[in-house]
PDB file of N, CA and C in Angstrom:
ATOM      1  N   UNK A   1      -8.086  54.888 -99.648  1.00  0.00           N
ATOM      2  CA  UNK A   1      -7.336  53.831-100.290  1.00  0.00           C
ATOM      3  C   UNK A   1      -7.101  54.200-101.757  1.00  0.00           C
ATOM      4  N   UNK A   2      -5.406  54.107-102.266  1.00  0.00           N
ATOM      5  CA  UNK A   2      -5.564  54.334-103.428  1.00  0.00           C
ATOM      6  C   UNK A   2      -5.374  53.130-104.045  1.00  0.00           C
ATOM      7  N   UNK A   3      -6.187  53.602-105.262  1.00  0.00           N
ATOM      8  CA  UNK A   3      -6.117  52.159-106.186  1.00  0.00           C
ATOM      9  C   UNK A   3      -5.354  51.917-107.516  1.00  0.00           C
ATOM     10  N   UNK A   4      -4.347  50.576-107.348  1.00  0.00           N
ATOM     11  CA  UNK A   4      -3.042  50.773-108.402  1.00  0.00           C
ATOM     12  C   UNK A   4      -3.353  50.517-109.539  1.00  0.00           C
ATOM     13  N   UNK A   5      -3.107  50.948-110.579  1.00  0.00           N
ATOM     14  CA  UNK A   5      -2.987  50.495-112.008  1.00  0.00           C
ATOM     15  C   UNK A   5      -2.529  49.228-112.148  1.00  0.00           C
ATOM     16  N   UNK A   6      -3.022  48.447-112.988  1.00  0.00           N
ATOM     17  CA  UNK A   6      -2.645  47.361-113.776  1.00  0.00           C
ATOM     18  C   UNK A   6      -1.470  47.564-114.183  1.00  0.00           C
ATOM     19  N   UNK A   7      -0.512  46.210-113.816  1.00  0.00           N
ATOM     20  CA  UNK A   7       0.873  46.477-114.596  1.00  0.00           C
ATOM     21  C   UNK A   7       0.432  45.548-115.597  1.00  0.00           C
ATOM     22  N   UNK A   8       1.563  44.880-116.728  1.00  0.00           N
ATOM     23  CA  UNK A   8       1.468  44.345-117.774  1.00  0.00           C
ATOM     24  C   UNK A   8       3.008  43.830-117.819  1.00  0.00           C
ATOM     25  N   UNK A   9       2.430  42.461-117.725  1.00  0.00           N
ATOM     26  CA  UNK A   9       4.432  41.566-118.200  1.00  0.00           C
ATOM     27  C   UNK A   9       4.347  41.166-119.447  1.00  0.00           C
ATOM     28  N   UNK A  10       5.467  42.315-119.734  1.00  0.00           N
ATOM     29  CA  UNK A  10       5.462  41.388-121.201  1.00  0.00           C
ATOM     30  C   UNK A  10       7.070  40.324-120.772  1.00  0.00           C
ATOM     31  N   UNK A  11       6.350  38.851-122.006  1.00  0.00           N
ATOM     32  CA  UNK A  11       6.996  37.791-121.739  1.00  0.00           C
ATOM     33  C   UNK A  11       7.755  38.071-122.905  1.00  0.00           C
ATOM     34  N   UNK A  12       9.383  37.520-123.301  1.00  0.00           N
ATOM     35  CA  UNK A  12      10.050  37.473-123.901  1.00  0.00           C
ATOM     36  C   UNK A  12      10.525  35.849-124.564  1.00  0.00           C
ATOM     37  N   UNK A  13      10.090  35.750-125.900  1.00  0.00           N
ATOM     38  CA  UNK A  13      10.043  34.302-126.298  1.00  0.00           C
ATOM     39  C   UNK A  13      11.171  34.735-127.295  1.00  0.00           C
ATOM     40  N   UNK A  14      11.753  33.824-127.284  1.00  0.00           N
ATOM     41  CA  UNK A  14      13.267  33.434-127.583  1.00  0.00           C
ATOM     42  C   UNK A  14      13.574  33.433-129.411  1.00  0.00           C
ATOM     43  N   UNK A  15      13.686  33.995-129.699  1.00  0.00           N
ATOM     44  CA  UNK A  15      13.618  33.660-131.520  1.00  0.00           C
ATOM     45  C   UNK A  15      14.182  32.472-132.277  1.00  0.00           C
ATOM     46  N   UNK A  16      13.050  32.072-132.907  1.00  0.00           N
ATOM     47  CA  UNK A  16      13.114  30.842-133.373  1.00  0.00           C
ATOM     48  C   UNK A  16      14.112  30.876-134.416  1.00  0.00           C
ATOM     49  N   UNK A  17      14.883  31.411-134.866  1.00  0.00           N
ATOM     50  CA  UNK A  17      16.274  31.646-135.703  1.00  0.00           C
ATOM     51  C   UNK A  17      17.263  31.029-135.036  1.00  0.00           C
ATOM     52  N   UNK A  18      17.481  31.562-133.349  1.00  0.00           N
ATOM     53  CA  UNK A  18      18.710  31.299-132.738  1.00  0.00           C
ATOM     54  C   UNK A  18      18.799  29.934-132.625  1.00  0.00           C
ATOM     55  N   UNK A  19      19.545  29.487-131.783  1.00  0.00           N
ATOM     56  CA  UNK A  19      19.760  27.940-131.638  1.00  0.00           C
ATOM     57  C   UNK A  19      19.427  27.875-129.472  1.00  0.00           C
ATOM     58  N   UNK A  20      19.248  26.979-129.297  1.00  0.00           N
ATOM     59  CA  UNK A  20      18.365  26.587-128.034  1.00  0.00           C
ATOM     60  C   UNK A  20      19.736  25.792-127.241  1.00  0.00           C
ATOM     61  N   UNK A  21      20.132  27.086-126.283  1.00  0.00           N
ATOM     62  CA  UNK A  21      21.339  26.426-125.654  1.00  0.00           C
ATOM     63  C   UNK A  21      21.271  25.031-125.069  1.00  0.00           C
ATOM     64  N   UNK A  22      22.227  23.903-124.779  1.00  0.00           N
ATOM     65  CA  UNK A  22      21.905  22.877-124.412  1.00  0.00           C
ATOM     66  C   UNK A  22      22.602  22.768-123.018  1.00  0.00           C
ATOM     67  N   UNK A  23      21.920  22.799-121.826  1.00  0.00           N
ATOM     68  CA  UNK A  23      21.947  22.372-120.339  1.00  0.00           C
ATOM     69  C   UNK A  23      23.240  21.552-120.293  1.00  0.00           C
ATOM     70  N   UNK A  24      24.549  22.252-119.916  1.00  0.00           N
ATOM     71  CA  UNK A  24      25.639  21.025-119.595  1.00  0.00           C
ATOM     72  C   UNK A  24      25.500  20.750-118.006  1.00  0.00           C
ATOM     73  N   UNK A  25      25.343  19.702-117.431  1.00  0.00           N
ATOM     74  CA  UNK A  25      25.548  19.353-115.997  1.00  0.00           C
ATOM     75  C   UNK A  25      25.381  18.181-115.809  1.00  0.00           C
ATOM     76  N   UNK A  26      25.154  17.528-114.387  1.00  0.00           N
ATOM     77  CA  UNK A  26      25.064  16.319-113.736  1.00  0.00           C
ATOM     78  C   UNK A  26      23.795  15.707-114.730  1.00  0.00           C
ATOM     79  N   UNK A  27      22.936  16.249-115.402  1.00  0.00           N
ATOM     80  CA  UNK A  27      21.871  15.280-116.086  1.00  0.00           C
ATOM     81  C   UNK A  27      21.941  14.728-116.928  1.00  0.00           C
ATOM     82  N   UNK A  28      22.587  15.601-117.784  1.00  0.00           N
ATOM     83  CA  UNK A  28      23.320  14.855-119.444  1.00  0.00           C
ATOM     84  C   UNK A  28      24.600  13.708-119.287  1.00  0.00           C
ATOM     85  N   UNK A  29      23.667  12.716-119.587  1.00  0.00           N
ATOM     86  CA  UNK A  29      24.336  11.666-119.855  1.00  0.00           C
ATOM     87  C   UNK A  29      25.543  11.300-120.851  1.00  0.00           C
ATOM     88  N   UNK A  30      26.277  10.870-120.859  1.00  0.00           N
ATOM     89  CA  UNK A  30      27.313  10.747-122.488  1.00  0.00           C
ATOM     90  C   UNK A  30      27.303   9.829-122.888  1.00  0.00           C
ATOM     91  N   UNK A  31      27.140   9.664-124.525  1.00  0.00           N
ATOM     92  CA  UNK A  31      27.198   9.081-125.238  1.00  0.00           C
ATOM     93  C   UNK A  31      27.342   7.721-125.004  1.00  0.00           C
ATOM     94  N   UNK A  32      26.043   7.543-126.491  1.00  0.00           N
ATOM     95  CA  UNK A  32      25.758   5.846-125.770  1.00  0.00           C
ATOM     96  C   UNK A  32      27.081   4.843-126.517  1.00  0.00           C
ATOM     97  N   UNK A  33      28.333   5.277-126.630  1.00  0.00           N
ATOM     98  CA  UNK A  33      29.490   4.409-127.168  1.00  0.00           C
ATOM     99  C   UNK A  33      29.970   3.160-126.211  1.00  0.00           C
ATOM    100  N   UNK A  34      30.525   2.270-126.475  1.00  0.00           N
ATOM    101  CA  UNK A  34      30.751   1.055-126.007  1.00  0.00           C
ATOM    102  C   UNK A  34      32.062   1.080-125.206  1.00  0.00           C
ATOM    103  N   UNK A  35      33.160   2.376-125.362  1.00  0.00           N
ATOM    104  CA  UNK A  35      33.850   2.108-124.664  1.00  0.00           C
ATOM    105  C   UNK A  35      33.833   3.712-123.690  1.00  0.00           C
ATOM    106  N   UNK A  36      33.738   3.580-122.496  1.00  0.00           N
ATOM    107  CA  UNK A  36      33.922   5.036-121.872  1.00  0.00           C
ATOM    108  C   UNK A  36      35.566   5.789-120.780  1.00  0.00           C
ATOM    109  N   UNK A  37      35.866   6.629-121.282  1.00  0.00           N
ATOM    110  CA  UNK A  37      36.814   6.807-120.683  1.00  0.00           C
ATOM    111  C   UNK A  37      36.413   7.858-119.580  1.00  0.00           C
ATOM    112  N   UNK A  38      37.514   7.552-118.296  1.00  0.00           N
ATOM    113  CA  UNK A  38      37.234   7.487-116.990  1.00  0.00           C
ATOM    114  C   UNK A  38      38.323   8.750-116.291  1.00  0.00           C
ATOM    115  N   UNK A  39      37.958   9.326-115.917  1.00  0.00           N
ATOM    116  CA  UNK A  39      39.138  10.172-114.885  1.00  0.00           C
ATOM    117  C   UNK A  39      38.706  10.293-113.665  1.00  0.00           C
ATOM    118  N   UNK A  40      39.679   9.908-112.693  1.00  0.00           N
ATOM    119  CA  UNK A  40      39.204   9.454-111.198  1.00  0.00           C
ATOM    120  C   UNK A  40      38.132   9.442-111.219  1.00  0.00           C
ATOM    121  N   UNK A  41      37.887   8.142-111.754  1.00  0.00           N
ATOM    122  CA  UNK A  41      36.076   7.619-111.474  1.00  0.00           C
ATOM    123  C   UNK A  41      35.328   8.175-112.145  1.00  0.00           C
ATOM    124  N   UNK A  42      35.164   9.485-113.091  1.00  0.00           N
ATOM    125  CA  UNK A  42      34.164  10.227-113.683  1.00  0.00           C
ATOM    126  C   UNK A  42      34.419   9.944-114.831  1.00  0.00           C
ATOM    127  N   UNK A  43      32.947   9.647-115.434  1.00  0.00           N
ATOM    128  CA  UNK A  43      33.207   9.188-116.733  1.00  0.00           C
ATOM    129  C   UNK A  43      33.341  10.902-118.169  1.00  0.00           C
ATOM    130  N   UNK A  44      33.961  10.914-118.896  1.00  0.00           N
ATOM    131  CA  UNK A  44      34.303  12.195-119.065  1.00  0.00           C
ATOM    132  C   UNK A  44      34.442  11.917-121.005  1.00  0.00           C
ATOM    133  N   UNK A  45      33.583  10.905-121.365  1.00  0.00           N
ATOM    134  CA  UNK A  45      33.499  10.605-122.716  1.00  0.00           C
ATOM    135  C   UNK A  45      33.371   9.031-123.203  1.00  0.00           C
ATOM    136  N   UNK A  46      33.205   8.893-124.419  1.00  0.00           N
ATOM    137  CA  UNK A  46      31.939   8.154-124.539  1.00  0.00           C
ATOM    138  C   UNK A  46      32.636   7.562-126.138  1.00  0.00           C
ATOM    139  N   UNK A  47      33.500   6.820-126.152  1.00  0.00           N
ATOM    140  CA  UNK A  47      34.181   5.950-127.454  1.00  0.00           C
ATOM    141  C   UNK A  47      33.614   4.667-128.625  1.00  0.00           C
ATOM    142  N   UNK A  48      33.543   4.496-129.437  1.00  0.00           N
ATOM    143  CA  UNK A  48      33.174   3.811-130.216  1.00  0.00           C
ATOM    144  C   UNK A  48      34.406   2.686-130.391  1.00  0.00           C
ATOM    145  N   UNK A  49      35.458   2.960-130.377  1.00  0.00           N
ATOM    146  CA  UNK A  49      36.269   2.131-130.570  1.00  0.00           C
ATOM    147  C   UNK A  49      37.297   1.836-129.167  1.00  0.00           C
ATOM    148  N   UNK A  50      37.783   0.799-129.114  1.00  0.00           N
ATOM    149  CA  UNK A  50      38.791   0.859-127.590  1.00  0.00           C
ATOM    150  C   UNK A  50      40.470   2.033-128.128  1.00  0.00           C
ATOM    151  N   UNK A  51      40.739   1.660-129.129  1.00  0.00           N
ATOM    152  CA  UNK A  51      42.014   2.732-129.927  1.00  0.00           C
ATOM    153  C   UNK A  51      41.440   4.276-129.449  1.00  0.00           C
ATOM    154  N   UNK A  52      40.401   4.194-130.178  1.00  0.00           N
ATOM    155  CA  UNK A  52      40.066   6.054-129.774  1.00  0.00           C
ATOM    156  C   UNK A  52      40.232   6.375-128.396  1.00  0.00           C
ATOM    157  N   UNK A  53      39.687   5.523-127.291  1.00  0.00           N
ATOM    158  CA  UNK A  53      39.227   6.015-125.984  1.00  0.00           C
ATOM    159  C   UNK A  53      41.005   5.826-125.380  1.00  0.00           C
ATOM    160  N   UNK A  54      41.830   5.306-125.809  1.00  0.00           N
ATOM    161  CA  UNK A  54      42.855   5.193-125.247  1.00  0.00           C
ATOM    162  C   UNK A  54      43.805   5.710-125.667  1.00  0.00           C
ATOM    163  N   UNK A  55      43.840   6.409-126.743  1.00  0.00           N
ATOM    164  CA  UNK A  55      44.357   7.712-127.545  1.00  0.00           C
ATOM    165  C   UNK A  55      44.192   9.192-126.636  1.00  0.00           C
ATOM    166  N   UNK A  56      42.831   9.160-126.204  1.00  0.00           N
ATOM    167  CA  UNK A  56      42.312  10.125-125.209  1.00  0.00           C
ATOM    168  C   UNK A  56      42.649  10.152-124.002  1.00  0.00           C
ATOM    169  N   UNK A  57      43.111   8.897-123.342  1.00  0.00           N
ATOM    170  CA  UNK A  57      43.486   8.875-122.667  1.00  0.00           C
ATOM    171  C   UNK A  57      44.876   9.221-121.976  1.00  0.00           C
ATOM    172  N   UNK A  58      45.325   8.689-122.874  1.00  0.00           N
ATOM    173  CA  UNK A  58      47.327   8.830-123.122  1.00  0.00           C
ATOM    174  C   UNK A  58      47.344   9.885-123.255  1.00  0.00           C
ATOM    175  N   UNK A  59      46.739  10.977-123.497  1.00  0.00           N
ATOM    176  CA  UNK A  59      46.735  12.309-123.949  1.00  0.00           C
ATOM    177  C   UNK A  59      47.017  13.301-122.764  1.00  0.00           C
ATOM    178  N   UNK A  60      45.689  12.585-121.872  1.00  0.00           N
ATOM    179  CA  UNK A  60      45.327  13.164-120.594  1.00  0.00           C
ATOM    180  C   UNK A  60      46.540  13.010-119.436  1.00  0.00           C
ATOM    181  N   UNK A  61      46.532  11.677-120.049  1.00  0.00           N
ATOM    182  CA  UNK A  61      47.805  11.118-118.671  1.00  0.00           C
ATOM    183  C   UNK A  61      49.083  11.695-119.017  1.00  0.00           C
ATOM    184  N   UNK A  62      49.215  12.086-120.330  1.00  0.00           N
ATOM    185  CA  UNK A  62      50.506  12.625-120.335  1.00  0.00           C
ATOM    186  C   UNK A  62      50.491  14.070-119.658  1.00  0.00           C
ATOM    187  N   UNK A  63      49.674  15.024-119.519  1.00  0.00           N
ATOM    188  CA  UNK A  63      49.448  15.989-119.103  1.00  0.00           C
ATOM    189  C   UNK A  63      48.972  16.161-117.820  1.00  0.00           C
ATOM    190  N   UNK A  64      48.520  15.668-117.075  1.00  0.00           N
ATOM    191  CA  UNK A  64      48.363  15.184-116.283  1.00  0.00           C
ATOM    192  C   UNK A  64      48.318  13.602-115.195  1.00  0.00           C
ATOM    193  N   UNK A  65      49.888  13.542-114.992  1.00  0.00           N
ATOM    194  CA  UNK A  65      50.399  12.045-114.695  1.00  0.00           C
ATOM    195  C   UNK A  65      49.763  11.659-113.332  1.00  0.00           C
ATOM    196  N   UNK A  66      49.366  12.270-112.245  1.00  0.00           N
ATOM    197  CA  UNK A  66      48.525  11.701-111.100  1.00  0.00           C
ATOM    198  C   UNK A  66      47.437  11.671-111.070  1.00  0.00           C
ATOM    199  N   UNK A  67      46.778  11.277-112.244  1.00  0.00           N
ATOM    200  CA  UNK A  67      45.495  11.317-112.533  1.00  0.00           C
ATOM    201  C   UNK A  67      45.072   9.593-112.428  1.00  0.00           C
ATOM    202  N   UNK A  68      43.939   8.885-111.961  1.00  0.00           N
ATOM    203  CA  UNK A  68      43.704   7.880-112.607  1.00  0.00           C
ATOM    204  C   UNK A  68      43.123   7.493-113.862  1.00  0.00           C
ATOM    205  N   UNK A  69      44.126   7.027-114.676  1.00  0.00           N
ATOM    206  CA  UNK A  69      42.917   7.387-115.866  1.00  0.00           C
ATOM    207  C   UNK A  69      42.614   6.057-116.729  1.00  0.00           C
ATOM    208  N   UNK A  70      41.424   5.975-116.909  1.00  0.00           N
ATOM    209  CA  UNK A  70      41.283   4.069-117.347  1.00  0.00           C
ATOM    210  C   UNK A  70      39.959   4.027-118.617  1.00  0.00           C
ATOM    211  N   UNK A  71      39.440   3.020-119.641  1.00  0.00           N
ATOM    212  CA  UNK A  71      39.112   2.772-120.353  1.00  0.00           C
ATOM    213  C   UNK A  71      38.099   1.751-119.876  1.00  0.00           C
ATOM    214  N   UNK A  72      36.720   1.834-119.630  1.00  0.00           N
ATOM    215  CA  UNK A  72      35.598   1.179-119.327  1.00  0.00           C
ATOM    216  C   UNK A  72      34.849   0.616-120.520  1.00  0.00           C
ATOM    217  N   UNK A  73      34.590  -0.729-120.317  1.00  0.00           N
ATOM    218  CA  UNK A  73      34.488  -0.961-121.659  1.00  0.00           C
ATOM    219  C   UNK A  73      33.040  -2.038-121.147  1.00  0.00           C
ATOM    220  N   UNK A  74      32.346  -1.434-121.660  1.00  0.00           N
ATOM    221  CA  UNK A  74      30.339  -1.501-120.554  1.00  0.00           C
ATOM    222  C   UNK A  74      29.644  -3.010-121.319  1.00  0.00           C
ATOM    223  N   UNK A  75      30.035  -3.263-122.462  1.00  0.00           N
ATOM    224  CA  UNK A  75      29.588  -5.135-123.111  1.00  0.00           C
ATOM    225  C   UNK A  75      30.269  -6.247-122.252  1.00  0.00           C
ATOM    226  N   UNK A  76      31.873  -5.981-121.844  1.00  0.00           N
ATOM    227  CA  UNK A  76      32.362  -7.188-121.429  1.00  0.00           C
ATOM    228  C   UNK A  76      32.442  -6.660-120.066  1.00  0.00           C
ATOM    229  N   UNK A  77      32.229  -5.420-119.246  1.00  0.00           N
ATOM    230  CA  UNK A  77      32.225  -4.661-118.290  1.00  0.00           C
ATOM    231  C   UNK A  77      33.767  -4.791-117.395  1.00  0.00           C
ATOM    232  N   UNK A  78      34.397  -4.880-118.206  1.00  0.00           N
ATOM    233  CA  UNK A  78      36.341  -4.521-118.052  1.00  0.00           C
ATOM    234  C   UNK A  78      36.613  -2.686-117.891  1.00  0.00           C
ATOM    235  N   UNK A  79      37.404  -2.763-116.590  1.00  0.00           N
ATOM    236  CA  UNK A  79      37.765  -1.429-116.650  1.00  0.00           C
ATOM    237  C   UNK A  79      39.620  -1.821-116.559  1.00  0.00           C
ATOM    238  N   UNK A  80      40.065  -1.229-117.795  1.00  0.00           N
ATOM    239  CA  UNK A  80      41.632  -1.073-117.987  1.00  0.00           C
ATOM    240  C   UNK A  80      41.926   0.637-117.542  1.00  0.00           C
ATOM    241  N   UNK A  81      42.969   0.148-116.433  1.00  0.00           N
ATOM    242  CA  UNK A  81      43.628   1.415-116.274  1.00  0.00           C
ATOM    243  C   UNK A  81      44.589   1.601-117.529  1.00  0.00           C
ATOM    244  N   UNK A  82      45.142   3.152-117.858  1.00  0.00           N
ATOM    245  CA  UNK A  82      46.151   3.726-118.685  1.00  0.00           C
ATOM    246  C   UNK A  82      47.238   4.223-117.945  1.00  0.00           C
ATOM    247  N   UNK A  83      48.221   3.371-118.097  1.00  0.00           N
ATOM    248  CA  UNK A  83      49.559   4.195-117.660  1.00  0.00           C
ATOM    249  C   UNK A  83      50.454   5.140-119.147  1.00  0.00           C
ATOM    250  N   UNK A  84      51.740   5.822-118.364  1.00  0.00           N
ATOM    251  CA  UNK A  84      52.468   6.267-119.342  1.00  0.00           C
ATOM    252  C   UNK A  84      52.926   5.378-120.136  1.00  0.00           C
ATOM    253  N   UNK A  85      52.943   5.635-121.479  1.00  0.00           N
ATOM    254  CA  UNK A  85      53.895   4.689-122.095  1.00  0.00           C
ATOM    255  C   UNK A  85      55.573   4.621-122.039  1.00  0.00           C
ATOM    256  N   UNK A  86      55.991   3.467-121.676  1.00  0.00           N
ATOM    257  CA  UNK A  86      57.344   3.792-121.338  1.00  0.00           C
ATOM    258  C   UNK A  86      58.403   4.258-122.556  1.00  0.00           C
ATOM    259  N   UNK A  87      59.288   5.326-122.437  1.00  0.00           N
ATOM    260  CA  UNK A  87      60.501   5.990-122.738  1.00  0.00           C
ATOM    261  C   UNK A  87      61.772   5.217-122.850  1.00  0.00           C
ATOM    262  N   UNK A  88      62.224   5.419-123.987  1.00  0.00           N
ATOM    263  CA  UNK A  88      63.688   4.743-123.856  1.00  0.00           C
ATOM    264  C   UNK A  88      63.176   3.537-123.702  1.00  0.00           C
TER     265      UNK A  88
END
C-alpha cells in the first residue's frame, strides 16, 4: 500500500479593497417606495412619487406597446394601468 502525501487547500479570501458583488435574482426585493411599477405582473421598480413611476412607465409602453404596464400604488392598494398617450 502506498501512502499519499498530504495535499494543502489553499483558500482564496477576497480583498477587502474590492467591492462585494451584490446577488441580483428572485430574493432581492425592491425598494421599499410607495408606488411600484408593474410589467405583466412583475414588479420591476420601486417609486417614491406616482409622476416618477408613470414617467417610467410611458417610457416602457412606448417601446414596447403589448406590454401590460401599470402603477401599483401599496398605501391605498390601487393598481392603475398605463396606456399610450393619445396623438393628434
Amino acid at each position: 500500500m502506498v501512502a499519499r502525501k498530504e495535499s494543502k487547500t489553499i483558500t482564496m479570501r477576497p480583498d477587502p479593497e474590492e467591492p462585494v458583488e451584490e446577488r441580483v435574482g428572485q430574493q432581492k426585493r425592491p425598494e421599499s417606495g410607495q408606488f411600484r411599477l408593474q410589467v405583466d405582473r412583475q414588479t420591476k421598480g420601486s417609486y417614491a412619487t406616482y409622476e416618477a413611476a408613470e414617467e417610467a412607465g410611458i417610457a416602457i409602453k412606448k417601446g414596447y406597446p403589448i406590454l401590460q404596464v401599470a402603477v401599483y400604488d401599496r398605501v391605498a392598494s390601487l393598481n392603475k394601468i398605463i396606456g399610450l398617450p393619445e396623438t393628434g
